[in-house]
C-alpha atoms as a PDB file:
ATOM      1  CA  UNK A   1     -12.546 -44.504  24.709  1.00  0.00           C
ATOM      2  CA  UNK A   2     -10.369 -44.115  21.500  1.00  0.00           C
ATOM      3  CA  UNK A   3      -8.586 -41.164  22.900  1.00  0.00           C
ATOM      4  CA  UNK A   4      -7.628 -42.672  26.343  1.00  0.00           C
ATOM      5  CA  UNK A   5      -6.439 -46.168  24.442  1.00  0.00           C
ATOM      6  CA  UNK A   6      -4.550 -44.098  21.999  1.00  0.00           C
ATOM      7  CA  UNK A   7      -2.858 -42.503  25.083  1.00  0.00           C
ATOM      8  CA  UNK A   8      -2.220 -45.659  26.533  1.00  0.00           C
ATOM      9  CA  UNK A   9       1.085 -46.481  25.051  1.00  0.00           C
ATOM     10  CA  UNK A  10       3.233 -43.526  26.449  1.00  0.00           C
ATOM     11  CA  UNK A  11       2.086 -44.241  29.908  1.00  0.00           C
ATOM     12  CA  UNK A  12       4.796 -46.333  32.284  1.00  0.00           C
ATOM     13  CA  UNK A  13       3.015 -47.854  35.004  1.00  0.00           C
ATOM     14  CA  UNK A  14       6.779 -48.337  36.880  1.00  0.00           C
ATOM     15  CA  UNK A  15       6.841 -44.751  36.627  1.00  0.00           C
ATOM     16  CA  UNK A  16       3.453 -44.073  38.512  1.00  0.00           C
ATOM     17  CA  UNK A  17       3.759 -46.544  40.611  1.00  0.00           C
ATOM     18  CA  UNK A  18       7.386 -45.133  41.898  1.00  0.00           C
ATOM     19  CA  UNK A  19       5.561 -41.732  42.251  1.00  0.00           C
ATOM     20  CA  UNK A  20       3.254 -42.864  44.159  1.00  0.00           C
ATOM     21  CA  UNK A  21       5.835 -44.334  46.659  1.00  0.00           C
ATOM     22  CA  UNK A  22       7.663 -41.515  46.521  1.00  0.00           C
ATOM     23  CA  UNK A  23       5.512 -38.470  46.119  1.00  0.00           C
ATOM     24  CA  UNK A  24       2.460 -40.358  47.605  1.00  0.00           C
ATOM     25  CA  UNK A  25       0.381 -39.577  44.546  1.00  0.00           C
ATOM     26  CA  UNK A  26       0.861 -39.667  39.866  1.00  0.00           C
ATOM     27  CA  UNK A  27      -1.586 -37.900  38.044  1.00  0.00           C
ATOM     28  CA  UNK A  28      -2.473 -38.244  34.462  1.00  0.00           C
ATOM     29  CA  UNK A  29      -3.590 -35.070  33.581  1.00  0.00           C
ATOM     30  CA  UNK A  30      -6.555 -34.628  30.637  1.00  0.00           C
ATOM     31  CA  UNK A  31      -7.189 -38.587  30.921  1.00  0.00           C
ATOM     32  CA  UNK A  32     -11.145 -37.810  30.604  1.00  0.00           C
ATOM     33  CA  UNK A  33     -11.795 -35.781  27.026  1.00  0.00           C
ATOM     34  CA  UNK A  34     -13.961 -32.273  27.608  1.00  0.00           C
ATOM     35  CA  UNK A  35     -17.193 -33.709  26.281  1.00  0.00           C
ATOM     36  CA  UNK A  36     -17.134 -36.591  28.734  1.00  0.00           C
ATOM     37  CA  UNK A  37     -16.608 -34.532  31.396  1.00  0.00           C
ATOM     38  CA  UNK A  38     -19.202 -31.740  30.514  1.00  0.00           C
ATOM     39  CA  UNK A  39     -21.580 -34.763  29.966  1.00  0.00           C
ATOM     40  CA  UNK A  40     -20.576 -35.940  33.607  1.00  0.00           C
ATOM     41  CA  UNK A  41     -21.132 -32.453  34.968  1.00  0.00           C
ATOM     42  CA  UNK A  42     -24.218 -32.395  33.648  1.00  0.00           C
ATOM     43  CA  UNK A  43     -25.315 -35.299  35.311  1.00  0.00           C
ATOM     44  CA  UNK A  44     -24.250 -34.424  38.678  1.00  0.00           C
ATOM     45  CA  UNK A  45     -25.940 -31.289  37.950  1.00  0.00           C
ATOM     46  CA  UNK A  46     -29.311 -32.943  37.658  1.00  0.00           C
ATOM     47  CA  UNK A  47     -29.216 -35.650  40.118  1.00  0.00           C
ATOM     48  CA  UNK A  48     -28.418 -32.816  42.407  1.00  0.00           C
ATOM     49  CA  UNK A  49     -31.248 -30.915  41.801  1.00  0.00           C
ATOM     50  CA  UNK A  50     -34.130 -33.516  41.716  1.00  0.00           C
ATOM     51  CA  UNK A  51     -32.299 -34.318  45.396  1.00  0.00           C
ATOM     52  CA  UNK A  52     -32.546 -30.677  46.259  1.00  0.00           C
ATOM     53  CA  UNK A  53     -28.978 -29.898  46.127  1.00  0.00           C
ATOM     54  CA  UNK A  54     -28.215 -32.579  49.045  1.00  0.00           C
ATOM     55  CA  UNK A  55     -24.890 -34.145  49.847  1.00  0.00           C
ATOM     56  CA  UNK A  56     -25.232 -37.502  47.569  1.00  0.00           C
ATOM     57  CA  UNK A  57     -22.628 -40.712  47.541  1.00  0.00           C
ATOM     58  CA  UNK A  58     -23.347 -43.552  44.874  1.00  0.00           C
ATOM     59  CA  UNK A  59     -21.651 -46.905  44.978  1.00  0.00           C
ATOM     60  CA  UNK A  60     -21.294 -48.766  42.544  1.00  0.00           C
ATOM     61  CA  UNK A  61     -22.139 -47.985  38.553  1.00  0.00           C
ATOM     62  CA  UNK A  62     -26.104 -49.098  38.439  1.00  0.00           C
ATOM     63  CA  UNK A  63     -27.224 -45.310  38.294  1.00  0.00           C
ATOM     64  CA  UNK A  64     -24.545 -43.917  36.225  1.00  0.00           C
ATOM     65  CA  UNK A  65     -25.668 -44.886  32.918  1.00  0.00           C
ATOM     66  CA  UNK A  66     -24.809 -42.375  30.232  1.00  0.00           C
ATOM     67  CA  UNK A  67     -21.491 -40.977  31.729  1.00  0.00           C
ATOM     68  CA  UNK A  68     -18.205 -42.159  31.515  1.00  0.00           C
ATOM     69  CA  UNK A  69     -17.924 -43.195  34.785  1.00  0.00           C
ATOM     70  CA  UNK A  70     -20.437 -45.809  34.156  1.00  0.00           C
ATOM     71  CA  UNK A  71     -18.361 -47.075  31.302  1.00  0.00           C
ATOM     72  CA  UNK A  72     -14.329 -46.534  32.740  1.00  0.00           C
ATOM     73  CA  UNK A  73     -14.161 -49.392  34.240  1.00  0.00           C
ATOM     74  CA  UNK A  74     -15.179 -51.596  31.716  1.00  0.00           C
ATOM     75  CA  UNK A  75     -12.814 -50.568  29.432  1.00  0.00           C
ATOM     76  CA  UNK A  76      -9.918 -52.890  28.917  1.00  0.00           C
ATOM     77  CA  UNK A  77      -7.250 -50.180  28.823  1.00  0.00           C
ATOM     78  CA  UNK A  78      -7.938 -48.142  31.836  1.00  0.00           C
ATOM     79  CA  UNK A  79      -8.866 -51.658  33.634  1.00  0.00           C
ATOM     80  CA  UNK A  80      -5.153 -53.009  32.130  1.00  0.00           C
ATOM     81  CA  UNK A  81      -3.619 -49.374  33.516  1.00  0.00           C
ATOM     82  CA  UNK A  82      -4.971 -50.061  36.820  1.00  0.00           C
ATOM     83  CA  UNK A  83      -3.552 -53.842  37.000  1.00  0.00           C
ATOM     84  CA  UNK A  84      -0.377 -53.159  35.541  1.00  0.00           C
ATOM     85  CA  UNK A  85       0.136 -50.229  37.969  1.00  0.00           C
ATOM     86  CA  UNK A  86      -0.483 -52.346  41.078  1.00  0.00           C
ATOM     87  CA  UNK A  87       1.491 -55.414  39.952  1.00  0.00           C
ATOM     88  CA  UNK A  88       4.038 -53.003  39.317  1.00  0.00           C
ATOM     89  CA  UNK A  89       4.311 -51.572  42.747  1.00  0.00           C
ATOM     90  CA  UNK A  90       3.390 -54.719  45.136  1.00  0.00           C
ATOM     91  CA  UNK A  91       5.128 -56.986  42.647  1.00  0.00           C
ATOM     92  CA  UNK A  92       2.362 -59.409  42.888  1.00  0.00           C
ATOM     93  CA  UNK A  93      -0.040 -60.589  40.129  1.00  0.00           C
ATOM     94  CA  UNK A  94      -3.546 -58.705  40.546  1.00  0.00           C
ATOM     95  CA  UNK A  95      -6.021 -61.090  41.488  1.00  0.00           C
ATOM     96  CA  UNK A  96      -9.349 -61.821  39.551  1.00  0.00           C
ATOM     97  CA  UNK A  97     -11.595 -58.723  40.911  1.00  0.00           C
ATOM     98  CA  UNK A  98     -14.051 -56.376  40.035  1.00  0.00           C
ATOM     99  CA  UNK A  99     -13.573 -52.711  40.503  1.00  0.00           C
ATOM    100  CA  UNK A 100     -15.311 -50.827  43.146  1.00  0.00           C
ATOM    101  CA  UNK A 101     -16.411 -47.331  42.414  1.00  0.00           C
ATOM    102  CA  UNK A 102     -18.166 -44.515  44.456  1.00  0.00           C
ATOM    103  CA  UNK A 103     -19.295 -41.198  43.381  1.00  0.00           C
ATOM    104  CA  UNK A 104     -19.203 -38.762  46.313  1.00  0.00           C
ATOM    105  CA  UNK A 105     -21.156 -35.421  45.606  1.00  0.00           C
ATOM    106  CA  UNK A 106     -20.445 -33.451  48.522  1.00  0.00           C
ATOM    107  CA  UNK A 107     -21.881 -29.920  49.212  1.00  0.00           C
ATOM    108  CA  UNK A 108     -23.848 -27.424  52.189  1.00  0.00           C
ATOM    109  CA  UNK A 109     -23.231 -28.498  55.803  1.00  0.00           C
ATOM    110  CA  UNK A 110     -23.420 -32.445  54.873  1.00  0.00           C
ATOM    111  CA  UNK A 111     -20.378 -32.511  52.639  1.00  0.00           C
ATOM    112  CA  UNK A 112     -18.957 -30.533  55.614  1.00  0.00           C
ATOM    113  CA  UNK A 113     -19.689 -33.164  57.674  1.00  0.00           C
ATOM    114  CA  UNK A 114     -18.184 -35.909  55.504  1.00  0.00           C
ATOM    115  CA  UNK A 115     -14.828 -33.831  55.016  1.00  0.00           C
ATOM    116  CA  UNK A 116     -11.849 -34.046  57.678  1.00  0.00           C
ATOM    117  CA  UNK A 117     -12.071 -37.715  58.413  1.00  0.00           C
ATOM    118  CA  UNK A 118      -8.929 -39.489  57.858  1.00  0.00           C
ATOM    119  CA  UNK A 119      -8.920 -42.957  57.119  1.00  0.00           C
ATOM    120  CA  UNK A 120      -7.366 -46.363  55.262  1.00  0.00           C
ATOM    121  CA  UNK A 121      -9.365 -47.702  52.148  1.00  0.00           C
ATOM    122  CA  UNK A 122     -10.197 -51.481  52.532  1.00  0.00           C
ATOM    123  CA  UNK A 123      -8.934 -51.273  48.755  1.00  0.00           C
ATOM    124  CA  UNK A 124      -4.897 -51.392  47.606  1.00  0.00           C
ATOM    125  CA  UNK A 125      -4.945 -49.139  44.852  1.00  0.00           C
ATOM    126  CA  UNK A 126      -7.327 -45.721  44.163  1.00  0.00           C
ATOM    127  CA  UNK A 127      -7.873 -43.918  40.754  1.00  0.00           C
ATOM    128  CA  UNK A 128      -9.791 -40.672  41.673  1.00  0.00           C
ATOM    129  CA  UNK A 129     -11.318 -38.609  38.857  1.00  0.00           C
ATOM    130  CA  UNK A 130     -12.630 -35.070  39.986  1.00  0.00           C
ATOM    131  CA  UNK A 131     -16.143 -34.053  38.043  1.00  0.00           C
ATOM    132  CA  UNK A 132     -16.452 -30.624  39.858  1.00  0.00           C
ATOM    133  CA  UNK A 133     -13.979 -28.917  42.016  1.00  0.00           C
ATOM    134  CA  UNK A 134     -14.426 -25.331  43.722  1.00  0.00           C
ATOM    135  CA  UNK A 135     -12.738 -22.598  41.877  1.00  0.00           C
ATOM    136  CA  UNK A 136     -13.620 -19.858  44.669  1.00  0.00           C
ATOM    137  CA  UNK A 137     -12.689 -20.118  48.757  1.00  0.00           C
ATOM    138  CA  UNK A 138     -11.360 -23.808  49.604  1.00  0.00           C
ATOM    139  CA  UNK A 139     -11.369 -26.602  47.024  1.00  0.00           C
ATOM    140  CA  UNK A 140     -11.332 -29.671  48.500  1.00  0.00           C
ATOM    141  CA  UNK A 141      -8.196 -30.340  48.263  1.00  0.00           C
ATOM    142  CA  UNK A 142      -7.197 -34.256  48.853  1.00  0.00           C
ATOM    143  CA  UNK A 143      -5.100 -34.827  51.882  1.00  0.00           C
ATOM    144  CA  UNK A 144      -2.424 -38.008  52.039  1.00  0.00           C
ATOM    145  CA  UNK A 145      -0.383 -39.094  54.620  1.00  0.00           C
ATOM    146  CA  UNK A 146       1.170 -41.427  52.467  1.00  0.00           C
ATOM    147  CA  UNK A 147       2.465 -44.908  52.866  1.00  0.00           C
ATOM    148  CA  UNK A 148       2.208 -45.056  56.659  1.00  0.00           C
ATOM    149  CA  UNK A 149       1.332 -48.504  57.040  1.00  0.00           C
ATOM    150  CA  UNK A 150       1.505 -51.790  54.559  1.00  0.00           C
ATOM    151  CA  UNK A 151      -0.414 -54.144  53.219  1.00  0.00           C
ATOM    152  CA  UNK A 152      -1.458 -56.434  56.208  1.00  0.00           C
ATOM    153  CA  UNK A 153      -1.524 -60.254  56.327  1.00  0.00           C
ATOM    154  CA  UNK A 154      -4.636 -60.669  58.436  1.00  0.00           C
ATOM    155  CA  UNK A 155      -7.643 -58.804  57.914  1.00  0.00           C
ATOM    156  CA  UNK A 156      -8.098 -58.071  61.894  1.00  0.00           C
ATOM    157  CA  UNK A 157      -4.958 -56.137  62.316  1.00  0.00           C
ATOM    158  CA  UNK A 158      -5.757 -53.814  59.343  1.00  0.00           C
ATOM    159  CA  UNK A 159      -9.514 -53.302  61.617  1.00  0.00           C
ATOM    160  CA  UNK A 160      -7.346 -52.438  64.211  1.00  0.00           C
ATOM    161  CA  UNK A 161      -5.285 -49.816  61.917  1.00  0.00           C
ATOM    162  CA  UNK A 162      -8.404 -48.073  60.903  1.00  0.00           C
ATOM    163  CA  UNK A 163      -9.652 -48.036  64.425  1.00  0.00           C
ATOM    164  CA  UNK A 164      -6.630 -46.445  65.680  1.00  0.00           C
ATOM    165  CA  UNK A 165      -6.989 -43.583  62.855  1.00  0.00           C
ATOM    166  CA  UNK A 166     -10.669 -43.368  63.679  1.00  0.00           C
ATOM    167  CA  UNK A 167      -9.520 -42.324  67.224  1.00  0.00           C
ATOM    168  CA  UNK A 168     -10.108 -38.860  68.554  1.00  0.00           C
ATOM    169  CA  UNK A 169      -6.336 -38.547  69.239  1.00  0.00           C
ATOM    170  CA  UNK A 170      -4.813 -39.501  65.916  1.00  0.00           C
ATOM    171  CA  UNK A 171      -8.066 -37.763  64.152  1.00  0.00           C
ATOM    172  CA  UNK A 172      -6.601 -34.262  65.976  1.00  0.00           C
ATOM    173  CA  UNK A 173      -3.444 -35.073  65.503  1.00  0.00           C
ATOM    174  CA  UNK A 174      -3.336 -35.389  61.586  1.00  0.00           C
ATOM    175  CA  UNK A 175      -5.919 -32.203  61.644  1.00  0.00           C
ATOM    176  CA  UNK A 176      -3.062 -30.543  63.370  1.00  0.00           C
ATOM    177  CA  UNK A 177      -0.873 -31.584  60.581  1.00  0.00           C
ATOM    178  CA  UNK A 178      -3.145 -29.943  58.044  1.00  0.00           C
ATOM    179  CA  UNK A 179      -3.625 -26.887  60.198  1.00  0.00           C
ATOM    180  CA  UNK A 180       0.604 -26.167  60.773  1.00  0.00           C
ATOM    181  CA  UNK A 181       0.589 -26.941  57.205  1.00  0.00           C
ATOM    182  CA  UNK A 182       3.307 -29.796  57.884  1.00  0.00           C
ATOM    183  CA  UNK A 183       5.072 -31.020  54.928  1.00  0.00           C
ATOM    184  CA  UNK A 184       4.663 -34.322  55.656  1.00  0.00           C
ATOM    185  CA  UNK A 185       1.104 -34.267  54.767  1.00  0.00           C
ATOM    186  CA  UNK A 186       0.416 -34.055  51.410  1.00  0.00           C
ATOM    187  CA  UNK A 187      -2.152 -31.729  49.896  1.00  0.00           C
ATOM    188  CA  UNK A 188      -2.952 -32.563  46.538  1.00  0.00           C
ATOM    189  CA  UNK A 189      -4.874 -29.733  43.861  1.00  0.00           C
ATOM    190  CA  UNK A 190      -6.827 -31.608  41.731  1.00  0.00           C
ATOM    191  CA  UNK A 191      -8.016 -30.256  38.215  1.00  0.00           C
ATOM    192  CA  UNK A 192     -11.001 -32.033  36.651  1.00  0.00           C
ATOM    193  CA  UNK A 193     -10.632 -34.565  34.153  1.00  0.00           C
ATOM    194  CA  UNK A 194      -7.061 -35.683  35.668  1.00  0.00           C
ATOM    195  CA  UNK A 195      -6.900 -39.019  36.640  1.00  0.00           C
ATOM    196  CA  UNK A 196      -4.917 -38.967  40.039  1.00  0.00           C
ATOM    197  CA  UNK A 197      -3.499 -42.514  41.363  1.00  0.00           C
ATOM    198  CA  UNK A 198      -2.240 -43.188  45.083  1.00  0.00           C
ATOM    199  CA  UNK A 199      -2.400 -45.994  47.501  1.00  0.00           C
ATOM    200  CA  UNK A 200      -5.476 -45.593  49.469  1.00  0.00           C
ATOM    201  CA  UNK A 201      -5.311 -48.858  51.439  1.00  0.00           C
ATOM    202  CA  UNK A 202      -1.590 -47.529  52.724  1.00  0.00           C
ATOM    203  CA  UNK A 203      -2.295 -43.811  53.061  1.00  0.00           C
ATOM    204  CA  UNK A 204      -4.298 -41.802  55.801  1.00  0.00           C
ATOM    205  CA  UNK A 205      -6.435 -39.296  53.383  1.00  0.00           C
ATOM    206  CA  UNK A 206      -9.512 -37.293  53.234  1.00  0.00           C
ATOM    207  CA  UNK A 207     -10.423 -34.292  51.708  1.00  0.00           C
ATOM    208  CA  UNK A 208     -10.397 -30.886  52.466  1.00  0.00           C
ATOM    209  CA  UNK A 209     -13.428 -29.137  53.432  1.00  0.00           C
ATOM    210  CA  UNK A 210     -15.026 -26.660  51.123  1.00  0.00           C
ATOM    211  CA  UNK A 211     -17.353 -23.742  51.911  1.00  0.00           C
ATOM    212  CA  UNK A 212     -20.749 -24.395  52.169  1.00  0.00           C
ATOM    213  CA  UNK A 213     -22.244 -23.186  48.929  1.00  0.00           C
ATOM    214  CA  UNK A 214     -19.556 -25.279  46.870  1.00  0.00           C
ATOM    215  CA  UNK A 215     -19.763 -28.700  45.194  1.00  0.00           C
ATOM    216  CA  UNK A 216     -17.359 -31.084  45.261  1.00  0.00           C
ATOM    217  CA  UNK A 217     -17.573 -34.221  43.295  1.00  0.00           C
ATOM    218  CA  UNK A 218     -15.019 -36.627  42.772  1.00  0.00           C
ATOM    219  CA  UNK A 219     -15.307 -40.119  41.107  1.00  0.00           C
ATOM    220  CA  UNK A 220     -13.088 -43.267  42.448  1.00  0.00           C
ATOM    221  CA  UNK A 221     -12.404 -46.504  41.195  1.00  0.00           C
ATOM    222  CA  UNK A 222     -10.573 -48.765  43.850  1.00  0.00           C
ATOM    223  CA  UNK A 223      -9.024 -52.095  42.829  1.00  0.00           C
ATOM    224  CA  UNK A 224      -7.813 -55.366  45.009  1.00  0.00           C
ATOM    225  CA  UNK A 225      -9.170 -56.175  48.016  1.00  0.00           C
ATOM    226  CA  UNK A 226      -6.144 -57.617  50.470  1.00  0.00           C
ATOM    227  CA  UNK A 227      -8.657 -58.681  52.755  1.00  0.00           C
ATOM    228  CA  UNK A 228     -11.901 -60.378  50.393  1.00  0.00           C
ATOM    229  CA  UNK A 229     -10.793 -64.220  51.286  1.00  0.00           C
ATOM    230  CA  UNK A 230     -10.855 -63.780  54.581  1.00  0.00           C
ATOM    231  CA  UNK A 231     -12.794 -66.171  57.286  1.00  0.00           C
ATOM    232  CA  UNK A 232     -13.350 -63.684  59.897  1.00  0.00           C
ATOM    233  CA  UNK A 233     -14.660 -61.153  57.407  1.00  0.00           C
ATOM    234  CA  UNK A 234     -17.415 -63.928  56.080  1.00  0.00           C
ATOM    235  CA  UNK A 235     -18.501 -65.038  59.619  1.00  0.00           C
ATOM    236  CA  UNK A 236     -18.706 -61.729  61.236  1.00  0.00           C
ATOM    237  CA  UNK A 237     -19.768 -58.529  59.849  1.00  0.00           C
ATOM    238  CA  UNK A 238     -17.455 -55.678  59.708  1.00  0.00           C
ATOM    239  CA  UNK A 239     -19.159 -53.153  61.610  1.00  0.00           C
ATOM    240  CA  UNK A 240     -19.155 -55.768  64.675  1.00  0.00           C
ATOM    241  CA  UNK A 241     -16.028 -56.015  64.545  1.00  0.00           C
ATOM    242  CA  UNK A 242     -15.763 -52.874  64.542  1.00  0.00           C
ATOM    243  CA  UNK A 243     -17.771 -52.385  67.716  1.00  0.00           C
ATOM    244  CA  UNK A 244     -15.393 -55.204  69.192  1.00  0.00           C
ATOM    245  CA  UNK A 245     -12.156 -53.147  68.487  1.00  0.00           C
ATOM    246  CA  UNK A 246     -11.990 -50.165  71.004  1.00  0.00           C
ATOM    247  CA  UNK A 247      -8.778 -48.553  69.963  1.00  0.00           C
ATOM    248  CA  UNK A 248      -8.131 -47.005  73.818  1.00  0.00           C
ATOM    249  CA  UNK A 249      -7.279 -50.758  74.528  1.00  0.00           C
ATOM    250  CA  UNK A 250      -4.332 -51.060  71.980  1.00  0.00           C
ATOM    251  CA  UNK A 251      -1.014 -50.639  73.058  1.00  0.00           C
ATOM    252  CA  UNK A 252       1.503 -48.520  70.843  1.00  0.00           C
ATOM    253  CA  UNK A 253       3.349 -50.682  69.539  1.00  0.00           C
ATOM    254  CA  UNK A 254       0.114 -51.456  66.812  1.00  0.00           C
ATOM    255  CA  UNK A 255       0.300 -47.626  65.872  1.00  0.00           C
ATOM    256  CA  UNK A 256      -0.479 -47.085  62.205  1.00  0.00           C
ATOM    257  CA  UNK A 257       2.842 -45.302  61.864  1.00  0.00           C
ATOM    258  CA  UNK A 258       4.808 -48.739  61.442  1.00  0.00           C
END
C-alpha cells in the first residue's frame, strides 16, 4: 500500500483519462510491487489446482483474502485514482458506489471458449491488473474497439447496444478486424503487475485467445454504474430483457457505431 500511495502524487488523472480517449487505453506500469504479485500468483496457482486446473471466474472479493486484490479496492488512493480519473474524463462527479471486481482465470478449452466475445461492460470505467499472462504462443492479448458508443441515457438502449454486438454479424465482423489485423482495433500487450485503464462501458473488447495449455488471469475492478437507478432494471431482470431484445429486429440507425 505504501508504495502505490507514495506513487500517487506523480500520476495526472487528465493525462490518463485523455489517453484513454485517444489511444483507447493508459497503463501504469509496476503499480502492483513483485511480492504482491508473486503472492497473487501463488494463489491462483492453488485455487487452480484444488479445481483441477479448470477455467475459474470469481466476482466479487469474498474469496480473495490474503492477496492484494482483496485489499485494492479498499484502499483510499487507488479508490481516489479511479474517481478522479472518471470525473476527469465524463466531467461529472462519481457517484456514491462500490467497486465491482472479477477475477477471470482462464485456461484449456474453457478459457477458449470464454475468449473472442466482444462486448460493452455495464460499468463506465475498467482498471485491469494481469496476475499471469502467457509468455510462449498467444498471450491473451486485450482487444478494444474503443469509444464506439457513449454513455447512454436510458438503460434499454444500452441492452439494445450490447445485443447488437452480441449478434453473429457484428461478432464476425470485429473477428475479421482482429484477423486483417486492422488498425482500428486495438491490441493491447499487457505485462503483469501494470495497471491498464480504458473505458469498458464505451469500448467493444475481449481478449485474445491463448493456446490451450496456457493460463491467463487477469484481475478487474470496474467503477460507476450509468444504469444502477434505473426502473426497468429493478422491475425486470436483465436477462429477460435480454430475451425480449432480438437484435435482427433493430434497424441501423441504433448501430453501436454512433
Amino acid at each position: 500500500m505504501a508504495e502505490s500511495a507514495l506513487r500517487e502524487a506523480s500520476y495526472d488523472p487528465a493525462k490518463i483519462a485523455g489517453e484513454m480517449d485517444v489511444a483507447g487505453f493508459a497503463v501504469i506500469e509496476n503499480y502492483i510491487g513483485p511480492y504482491e504479485l508473486k503472492q497473487a500468483q501463488r494463489f491462483v496457482d492453488a485455487v487452480l489446482r484444488e479445481n483441477g486446473d479448470r477455467c475459474l471466474i470469481f466476482r466479487g472479493p469474498a474469496e480473495l483474502a490474503g492477496t492484494f486484490m482483496y485489499d485494492l479496492p479498499k484502499r483510499p488512493d487507488f479508490e481516489k485514482l479511479c474517481c478522479d480519473i472518471y470525473e476527469a474524463g465524463t466531467g461529472h462527479q462519481v457517484p456514491a458506489a462500490e467497486c465491482y471486481q472479477v477475477l477471470r482465470c482462464l485456461c484449456g478449452v474453457a478459457g477458449q471458449k470464454n475468449s473472442m466475445h466482444f462486448h460493452f461492460d455495464t460499468y463506465v470505467l475498467a482498471a485491469l491488473v494481469p496476475i499471469t499472462i502467457p509468455t510462449e504462443g498467444k498471450s491473451g492479448d486485450l482487444l478494444l474497439l474503443p469509444n464506439v458508443r457513449k454513455v447512454r441515457h436510458f438503460y434499454m438502449r444500452s441492452l439494445i447496444d450490447k445485443a447488437i454486438l452480441a449478434s453473429a454479424v457484428r461478432q464476425r465482423g470485429l473477428k475479421r478486424l482482429y484477423e486483417t489485423h486492422d488498425e482500428r482495433l486495438v491490441r493491447v500487450k499487457m505485462v503483469p503487475g501494470n495497471l491498464y485503464f480504458f473505458w469498458g462501458y464505451k469500448s467493444a473488447h475481449t481478449n485474445e485467445e491463448c493456446d490451450v495449455d496456457a493460463l491467463r488471469c487477469t484481475a478487474l475492478f470496474h467503477y460507476v454504474d450509468p444504469h444502477a437507478g434505473s426502473v426497468l432494471r429493478s422491475i425486470m431482470p436483465t436477462s429477460r430483457l435480454k430475451n425480449i431484445i432480438n437484435p435482427a429486429r433493430i434497424v441501423k440507425s441504433l448501430s453501436v457505431y454512433r
